[in-house]
Protein backbone atom coordinates (compact mmCIF):
# COMPACT_ATOMS: atom_id res chain seq x y z
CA UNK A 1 0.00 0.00 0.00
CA UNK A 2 3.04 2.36 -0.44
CA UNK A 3 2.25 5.38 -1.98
CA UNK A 4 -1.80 5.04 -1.77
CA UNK A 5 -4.02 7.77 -0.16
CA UNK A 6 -6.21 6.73 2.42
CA UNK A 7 -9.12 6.19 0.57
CA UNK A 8 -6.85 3.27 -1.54
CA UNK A 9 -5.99 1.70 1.24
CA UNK A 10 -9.28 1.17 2.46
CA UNK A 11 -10.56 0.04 -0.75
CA UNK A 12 -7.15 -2.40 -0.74
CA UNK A 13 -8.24 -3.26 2.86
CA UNK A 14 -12.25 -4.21 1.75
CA UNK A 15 -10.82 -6.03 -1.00
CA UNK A 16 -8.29 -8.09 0.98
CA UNK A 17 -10.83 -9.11 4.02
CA UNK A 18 -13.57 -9.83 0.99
CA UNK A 19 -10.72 -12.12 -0.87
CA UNK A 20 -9.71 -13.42 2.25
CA UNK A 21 -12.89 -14.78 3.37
CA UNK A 22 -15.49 -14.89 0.66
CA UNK A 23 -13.24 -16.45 -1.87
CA UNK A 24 -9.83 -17.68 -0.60
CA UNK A 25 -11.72 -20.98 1.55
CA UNK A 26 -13.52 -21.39 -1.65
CA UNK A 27 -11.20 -20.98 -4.45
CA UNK A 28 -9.96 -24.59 -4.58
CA UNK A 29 -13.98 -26.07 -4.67
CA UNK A 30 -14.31 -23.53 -7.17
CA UNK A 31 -12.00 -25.02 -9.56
CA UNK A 32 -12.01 -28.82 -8.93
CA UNK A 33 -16.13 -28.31 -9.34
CA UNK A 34 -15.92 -25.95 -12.13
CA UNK A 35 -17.99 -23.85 -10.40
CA UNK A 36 -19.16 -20.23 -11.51
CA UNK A 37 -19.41 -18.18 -8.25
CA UNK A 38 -22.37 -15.96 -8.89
CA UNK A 39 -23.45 -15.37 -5.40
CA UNK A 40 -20.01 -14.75 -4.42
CA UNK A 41 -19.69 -12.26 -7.49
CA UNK A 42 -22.95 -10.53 -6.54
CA UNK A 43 -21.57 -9.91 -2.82
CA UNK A 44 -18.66 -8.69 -4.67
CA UNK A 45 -20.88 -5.99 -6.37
CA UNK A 46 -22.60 -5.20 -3.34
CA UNK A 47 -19.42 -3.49 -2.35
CA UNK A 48 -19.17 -1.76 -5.35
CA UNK A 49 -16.71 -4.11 -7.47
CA UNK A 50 -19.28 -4.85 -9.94
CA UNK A 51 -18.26 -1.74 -12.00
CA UNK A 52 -15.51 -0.14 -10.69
CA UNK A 53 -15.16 2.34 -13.09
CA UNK A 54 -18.30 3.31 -14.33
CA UNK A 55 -20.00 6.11 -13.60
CA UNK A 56 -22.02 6.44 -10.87
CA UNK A 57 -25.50 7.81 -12.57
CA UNK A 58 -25.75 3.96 -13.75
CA UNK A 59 -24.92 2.46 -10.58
CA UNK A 60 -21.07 2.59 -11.12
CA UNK A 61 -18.51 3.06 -8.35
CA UNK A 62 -16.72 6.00 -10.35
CA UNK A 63 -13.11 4.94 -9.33
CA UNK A 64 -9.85 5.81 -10.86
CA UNK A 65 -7.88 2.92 -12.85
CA UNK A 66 -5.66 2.95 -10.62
CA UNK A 67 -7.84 2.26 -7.81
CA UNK A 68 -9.38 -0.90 -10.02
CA UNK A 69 -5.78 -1.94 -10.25
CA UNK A 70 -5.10 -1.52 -6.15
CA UNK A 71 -8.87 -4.04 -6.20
CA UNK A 72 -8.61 -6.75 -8.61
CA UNK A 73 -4.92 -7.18 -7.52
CA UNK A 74 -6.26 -7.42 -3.66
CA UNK A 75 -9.28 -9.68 -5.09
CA UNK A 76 -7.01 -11.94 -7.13
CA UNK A 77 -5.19 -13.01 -3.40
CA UNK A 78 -8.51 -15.20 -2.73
CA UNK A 79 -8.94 -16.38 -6.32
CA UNK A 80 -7.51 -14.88 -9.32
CA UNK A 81 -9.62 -17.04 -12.01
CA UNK A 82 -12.92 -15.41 -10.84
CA UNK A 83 -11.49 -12.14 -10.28
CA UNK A 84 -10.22 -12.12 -14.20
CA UNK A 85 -13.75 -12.73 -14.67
CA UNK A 86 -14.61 -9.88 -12.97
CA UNK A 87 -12.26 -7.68 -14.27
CA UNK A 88 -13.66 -8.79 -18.02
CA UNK A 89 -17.15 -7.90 -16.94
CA UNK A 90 -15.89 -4.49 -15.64
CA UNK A 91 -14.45 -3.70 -18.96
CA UNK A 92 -17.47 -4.89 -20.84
CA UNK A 93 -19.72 -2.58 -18.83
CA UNK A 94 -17.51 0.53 -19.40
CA UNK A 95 -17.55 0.06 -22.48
CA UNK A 96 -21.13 0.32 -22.83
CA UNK A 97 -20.89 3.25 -20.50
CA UNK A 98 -18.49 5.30 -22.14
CA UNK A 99 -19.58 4.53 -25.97
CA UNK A 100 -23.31 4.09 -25.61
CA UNK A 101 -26.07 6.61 -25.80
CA UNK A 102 -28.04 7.42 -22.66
CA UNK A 103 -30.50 4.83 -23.58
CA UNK A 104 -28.17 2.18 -23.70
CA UNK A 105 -26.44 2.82 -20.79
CA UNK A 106 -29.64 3.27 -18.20
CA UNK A 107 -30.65 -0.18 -20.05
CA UNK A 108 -27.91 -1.91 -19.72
CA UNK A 109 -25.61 -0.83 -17.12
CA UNK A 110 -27.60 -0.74 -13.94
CA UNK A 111 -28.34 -4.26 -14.01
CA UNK A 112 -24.70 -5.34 -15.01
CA UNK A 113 -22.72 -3.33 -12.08
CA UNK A 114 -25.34 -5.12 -9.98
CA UNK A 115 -24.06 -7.85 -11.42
CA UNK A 116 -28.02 -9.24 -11.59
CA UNK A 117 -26.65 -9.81 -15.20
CA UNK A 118 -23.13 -10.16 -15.93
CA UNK A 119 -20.98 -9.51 -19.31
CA UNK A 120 -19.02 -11.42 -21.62
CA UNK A 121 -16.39 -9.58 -24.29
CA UNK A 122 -16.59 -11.47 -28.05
CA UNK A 123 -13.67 -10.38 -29.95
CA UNK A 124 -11.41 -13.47 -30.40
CA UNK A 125 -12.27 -16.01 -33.43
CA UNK A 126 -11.41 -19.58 -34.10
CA UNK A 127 -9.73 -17.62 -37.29
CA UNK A 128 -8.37 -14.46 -35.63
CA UNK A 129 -6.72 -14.42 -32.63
CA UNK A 130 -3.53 -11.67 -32.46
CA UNK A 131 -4.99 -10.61 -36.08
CA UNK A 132 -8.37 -9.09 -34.40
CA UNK A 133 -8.83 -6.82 -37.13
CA UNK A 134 -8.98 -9.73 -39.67
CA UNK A 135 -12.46 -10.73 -37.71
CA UNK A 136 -15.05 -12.64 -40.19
CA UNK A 137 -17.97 -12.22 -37.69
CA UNK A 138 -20.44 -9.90 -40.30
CA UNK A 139 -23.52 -7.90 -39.39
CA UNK A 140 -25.48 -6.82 -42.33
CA UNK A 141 -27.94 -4.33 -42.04
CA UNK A 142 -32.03 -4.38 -42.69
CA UNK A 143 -34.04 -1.28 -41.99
CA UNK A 144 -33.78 -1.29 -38.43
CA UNK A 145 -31.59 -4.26 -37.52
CA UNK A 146 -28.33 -6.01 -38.44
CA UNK A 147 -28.68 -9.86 -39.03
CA UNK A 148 -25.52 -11.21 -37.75
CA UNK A 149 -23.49 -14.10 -38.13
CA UNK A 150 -20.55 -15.81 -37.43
CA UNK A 151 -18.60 -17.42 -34.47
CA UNK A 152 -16.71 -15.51 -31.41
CA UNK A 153 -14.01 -18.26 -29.78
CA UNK A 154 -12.52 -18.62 -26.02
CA UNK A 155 -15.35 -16.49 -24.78
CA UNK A 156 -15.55 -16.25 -20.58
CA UNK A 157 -18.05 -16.32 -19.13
CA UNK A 158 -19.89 -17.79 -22.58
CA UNK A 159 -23.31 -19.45 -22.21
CA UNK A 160 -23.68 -18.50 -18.61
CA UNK A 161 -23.54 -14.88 -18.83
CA UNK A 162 -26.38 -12.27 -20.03
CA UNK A 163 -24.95 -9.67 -22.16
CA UNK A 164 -22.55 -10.26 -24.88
CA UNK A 165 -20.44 -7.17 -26.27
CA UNK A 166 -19.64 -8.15 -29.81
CA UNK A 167 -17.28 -7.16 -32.48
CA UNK A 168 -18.57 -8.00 -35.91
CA UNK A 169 -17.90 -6.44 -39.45
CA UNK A 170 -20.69 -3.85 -41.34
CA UNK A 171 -18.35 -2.66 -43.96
CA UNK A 172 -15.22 -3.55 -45.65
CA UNK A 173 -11.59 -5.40 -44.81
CA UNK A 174 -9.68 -4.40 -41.89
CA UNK A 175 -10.10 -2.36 -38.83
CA UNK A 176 -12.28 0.35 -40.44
CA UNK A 177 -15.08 -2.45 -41.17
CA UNK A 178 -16.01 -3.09 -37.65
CA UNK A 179 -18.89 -2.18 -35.44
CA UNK A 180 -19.68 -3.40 -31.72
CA UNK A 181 -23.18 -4.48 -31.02
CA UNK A 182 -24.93 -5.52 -27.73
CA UNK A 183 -26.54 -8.80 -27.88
CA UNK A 184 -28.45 -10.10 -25.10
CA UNK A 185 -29.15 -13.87 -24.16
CA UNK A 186 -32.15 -15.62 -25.45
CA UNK A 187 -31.96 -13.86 -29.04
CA UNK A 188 -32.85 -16.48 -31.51
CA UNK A 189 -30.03 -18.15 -33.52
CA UNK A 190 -27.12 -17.36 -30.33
CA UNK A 191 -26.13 -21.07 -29.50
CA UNK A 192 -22.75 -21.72 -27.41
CA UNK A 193 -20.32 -24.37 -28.15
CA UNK A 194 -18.89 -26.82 -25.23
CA UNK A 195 -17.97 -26.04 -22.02
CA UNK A 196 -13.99 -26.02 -22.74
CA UNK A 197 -11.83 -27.76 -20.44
CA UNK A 198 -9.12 -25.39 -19.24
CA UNK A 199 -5.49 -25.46 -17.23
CA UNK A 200 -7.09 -23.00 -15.11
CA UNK A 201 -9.46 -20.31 -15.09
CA UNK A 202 -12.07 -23.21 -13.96
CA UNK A 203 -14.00 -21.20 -11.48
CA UNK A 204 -15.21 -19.42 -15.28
CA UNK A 205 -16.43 -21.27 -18.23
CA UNK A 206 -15.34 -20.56 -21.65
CA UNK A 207 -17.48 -21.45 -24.92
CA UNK A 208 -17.84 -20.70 -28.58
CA UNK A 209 -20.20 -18.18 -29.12
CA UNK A 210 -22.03 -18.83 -32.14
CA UNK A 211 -24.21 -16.70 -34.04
CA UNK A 212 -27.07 -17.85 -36.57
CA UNK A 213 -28.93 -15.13 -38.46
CA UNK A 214 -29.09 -13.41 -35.07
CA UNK A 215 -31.90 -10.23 -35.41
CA UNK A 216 -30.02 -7.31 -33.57
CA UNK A 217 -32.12 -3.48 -33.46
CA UNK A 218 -29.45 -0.63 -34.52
CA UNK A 219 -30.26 0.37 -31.31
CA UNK A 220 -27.98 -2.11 -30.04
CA UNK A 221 -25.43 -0.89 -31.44
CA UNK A 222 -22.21 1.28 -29.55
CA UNK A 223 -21.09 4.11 -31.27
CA UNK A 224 -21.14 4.59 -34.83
CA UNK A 225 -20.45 1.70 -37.79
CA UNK A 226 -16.67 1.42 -38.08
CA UNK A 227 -15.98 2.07 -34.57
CA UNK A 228 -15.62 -1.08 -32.66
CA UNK A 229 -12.02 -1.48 -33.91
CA UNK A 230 -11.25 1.71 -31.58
CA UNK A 231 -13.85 0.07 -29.18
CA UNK A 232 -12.47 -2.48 -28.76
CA UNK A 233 -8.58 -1.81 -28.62
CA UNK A 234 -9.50 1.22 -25.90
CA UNK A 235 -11.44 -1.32 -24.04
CA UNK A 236 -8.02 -4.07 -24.18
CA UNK A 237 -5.82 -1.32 -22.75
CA UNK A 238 -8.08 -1.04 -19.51
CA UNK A 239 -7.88 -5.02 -19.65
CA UNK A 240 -4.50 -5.06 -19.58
CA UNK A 241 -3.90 -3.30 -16.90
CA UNK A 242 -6.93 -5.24 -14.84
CA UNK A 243 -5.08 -8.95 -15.96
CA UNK A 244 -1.94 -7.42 -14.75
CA UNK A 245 -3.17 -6.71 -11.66
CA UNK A 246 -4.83 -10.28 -11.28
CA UNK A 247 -1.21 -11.51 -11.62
CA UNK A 248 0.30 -9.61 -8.95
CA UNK A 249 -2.17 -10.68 -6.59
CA UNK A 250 -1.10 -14.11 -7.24
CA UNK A 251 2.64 -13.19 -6.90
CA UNK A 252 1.59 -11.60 -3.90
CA UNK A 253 -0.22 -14.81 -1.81
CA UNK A 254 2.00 -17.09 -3.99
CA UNK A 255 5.47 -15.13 -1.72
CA UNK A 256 3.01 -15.06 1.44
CA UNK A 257 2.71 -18.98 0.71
CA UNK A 258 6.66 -19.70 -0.23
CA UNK A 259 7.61 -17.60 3.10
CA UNK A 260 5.46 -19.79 5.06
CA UNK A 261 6.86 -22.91 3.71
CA UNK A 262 10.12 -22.21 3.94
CA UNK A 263 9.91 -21.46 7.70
CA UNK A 264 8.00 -24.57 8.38
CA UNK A 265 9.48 -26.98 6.20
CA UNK A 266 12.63 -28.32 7.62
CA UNK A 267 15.54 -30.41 5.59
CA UNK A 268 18.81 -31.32 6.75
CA UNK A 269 17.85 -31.04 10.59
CA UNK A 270 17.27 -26.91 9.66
CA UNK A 271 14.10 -25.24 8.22
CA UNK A 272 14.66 -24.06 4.62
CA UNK A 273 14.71 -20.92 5.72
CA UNK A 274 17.70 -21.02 6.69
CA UNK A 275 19.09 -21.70 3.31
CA UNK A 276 20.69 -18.67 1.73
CA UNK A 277 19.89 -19.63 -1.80
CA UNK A 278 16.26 -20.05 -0.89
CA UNK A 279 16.93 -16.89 1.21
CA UNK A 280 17.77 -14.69 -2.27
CA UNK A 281 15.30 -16.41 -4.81
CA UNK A 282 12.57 -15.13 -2.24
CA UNK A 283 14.49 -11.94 -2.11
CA UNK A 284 14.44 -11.72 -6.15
CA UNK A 285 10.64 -12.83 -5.94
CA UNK A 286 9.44 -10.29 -3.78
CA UNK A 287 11.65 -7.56 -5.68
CA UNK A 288 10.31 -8.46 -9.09
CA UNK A 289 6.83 -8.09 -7.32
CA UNK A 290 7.29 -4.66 -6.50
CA UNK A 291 8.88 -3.62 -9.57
CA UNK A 292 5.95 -5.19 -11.65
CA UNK A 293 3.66 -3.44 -9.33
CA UNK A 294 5.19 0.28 -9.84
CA UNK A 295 4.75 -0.57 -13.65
CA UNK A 296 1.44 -1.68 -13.52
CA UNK A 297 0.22 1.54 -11.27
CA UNK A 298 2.18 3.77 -13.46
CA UNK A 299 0.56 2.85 -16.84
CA UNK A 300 -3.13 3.09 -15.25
CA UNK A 301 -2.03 6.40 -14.11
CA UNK A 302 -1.21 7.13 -17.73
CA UNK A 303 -4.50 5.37 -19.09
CA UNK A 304 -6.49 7.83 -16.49
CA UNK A 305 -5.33 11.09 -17.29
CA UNK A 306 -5.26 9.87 -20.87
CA UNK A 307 -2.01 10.20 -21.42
CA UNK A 308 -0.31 10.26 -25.07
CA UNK A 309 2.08 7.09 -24.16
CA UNK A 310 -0.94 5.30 -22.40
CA UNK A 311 -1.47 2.60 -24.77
CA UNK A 312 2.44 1.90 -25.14
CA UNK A 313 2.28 1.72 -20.93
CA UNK A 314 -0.45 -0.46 -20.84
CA UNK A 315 1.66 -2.69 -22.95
CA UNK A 316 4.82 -2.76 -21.25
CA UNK A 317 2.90 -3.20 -17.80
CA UNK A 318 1.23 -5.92 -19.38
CA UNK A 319 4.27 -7.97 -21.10
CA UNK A 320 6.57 -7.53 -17.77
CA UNK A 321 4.07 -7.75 -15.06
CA UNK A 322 2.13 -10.95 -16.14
CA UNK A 323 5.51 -12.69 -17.33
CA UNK A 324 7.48 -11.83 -14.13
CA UNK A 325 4.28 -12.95 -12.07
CA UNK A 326 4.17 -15.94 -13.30
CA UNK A 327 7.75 -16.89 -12.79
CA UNK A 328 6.90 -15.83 -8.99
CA UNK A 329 4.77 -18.15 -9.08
CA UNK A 330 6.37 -20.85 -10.73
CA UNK A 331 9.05 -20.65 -8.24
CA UNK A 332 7.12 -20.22 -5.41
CA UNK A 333 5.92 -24.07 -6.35
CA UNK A 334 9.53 -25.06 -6.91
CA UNK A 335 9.94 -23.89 -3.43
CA UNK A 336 7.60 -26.21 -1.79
CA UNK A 337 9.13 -29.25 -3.48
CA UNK A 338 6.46 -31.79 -4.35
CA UNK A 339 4.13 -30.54 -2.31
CA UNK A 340 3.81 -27.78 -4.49
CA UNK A 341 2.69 -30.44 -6.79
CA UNK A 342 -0.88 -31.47 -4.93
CA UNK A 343 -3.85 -30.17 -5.54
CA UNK A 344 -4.00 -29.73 -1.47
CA UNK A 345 -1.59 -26.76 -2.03
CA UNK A 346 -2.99 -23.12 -3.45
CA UNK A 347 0.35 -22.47 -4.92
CA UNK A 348 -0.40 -24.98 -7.77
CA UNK A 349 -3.59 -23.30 -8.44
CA UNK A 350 -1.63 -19.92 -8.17
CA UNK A 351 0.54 -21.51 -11.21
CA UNK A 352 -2.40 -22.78 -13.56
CA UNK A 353 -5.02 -19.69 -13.14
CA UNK A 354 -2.06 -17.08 -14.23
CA UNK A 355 0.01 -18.80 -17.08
CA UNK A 356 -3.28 -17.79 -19.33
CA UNK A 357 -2.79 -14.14 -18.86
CA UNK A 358 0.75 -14.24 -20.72
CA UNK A 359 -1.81 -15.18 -23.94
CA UNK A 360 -5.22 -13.18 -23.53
CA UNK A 361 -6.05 -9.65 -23.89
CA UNK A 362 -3.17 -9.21 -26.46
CA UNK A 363 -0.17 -12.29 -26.09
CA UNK A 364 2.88 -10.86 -25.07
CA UNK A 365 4.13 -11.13 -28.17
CA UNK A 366 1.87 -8.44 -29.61
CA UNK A 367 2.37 -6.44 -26.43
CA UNK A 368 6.08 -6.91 -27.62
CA UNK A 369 5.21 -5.78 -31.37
CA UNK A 370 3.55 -2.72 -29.81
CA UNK A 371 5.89 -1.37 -27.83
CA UNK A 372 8.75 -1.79 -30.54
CA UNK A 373 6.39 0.15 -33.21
CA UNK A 374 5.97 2.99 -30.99
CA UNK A 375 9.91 3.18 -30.22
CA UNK A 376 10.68 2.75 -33.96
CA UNK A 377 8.19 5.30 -35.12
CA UNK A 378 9.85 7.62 -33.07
């Protein structure tokens, strides 16, 4: 909590006792079950986590992104798979709140930072993953509605969730040729695929989203025709930030967890504590922590006051936080030998709900491409 004003530390400090004992006990049920926590998500919202930062005339908690940052990274300490869920539905309900009309957003928004309904964000397809803007999902317009079709893949939340937010192509080729429309669940001709069986990330399901001559009103739609490109890639660098922050909540319990191990666990008639190389990898650990942290708070600084070099930020606190985080982790579980192995540990869990963020919301590869375009362009 360095650094924070008062009111971020007790927003840290809600977060922490809610992650502590709402989900932490639960997180390990969560994924051998496969369970989808609503109830737990709803008492999340209840305390105003539902949407963080939307504004408050829709039932938002108008916070800064760098206060979602200081929550999802506090929420992610009790179980970062549902809080990435969470953090997905936040973006998906500011992004109805900043690029819908007033209509849309007292229809939709209310509801979702209630989380009565929750969100799901459809921009990945079996065909385009990095290459978004290649997306083959169409939308072609009659009168008053677009009849869409097409398939969204690796969708969280999908099948379970109320409200899709979906990128889909009205016009030509490229980015320029997309459009973001609002589907809701029940409209004839959306079907889901399977229930995908994941690493980890189990306390969310993930499905095809599949769309079949799917009526959609123009009223549906956010923003104007050719703007969901720009929707969506503003909405991504608000997600980065949010999966950073899930990983350095599991970096943070996964050190909490290694430091408690090694003072327990004894080898060679000594605990491993006592073990100077264990002694400096937890040293490195907890120093690659903070530095991933400072990044991570410094680019949703940037993103907040809308700063030129936000998106570039975003990037970079994406790439190094969510790689170094899971190399915490990874040796936090190398730390507790092969205990670190069994299920009975968190730490393992830790390992398998984090190693996904180094792929969604943009791999680290394109965060890679992105930051070396914007130092090459000058």
């Amino acid at each position: 909590s360095a650094g924070l004003t008062e009111e971020q530390k007790e927003f840290q400090k809600v977060a922490l006792d809610f992650a502590a004992k709402e989900m932490a006990p639960r997180m390990a049920e969560w994924d051998e079950k496969e369970i989808f926590p609503v109830e737990t998500m709803r008492k999340a919202a209840q305390l105003g986590f539902g949407g963080i930062y939307v504004k408050p005339d829709v039932g938002g908690s108008g916070l800064s992104r760098l206060d979602t940052s200081i929550i999802f990274e506090a929420l992610s300490t009790g179980c970062t798979s549902t809080t990435a869920y969470m953090s997905i539905h936040n973006m998906c309900v500011w992004m109805i709140d900043t690029f819908g009309n007033e209509e849309q957003r007292r229809r939709f928004c209310p509801s979702l930072c209630s989380m009565e309904k929750f969100a799901s964000y459809c921009l990945t397809e079996p065909g385009s993953g990095s290459d978004a803007a290649s997306l083959l999902t169409s939308a072609q317009r009659k009168g008053d509605t677009y009849i869409l079709n097409g398939s969204k893949a690796f969708i969280s939340g999908g099948g379970d969730t109320d409200v899709y937010v979906v990128m889909c192509r009205t016009g030509g080729p490229g980015p320029k040729g997309i459009s973001c429309l609002v589907l809701e669940k029940g409209t004839p001709g959306l079907s889901f695929g399977k229930k995908e069986k994941k690493v980890g990330w189990n306390s969310q399901p993930t499905r095809a989203v599949i769309f079949e001559d799917c009526v959609v009103p123009v009223g549906n739609r956010l923003g104007a025709e050719g703007q969901g490109f720009n929707i969506a890639m503003k909405g991504l660098n608000g997600g980065r930030i949010n999966i950073a922050s899930c990983s350095l909540g599991a970096a943070h319990a996964s050190v909490l967890l290694a430091q408690e191990h090694l003072t327990v666990r004894k080898q060679f008639g000594e605990p491993l504590a006592n073990n100077q190389y264990l002694q400096f990898r937890l040293a490195e650990m907890a120093t690659r922590l903070v530095a991933a942290r400072l990044m991570v708070r410094n680019a949703a600084r940037a993103l907040q006051e809308g700063r030129e070099d936000a998106a570039v930020l975003c990037s970079m606190a994406k790439l190094f936080a969510t790689d170094e985080c899971f190399a915490i982790c990874n040796q936090a579980l190398q730390m507790h030998g092969g205990y670190g192995y069994l299920k009975d540990y968190a730490v393992q869990q830790f390992v398998r709900d984090i190693r996904v963020h180094q792929i969604l919301e943009g791999t680290n590869e394109v965060m890679r491409m992105i930051v070396a375009r914007n130092l090459l362009q000058g």
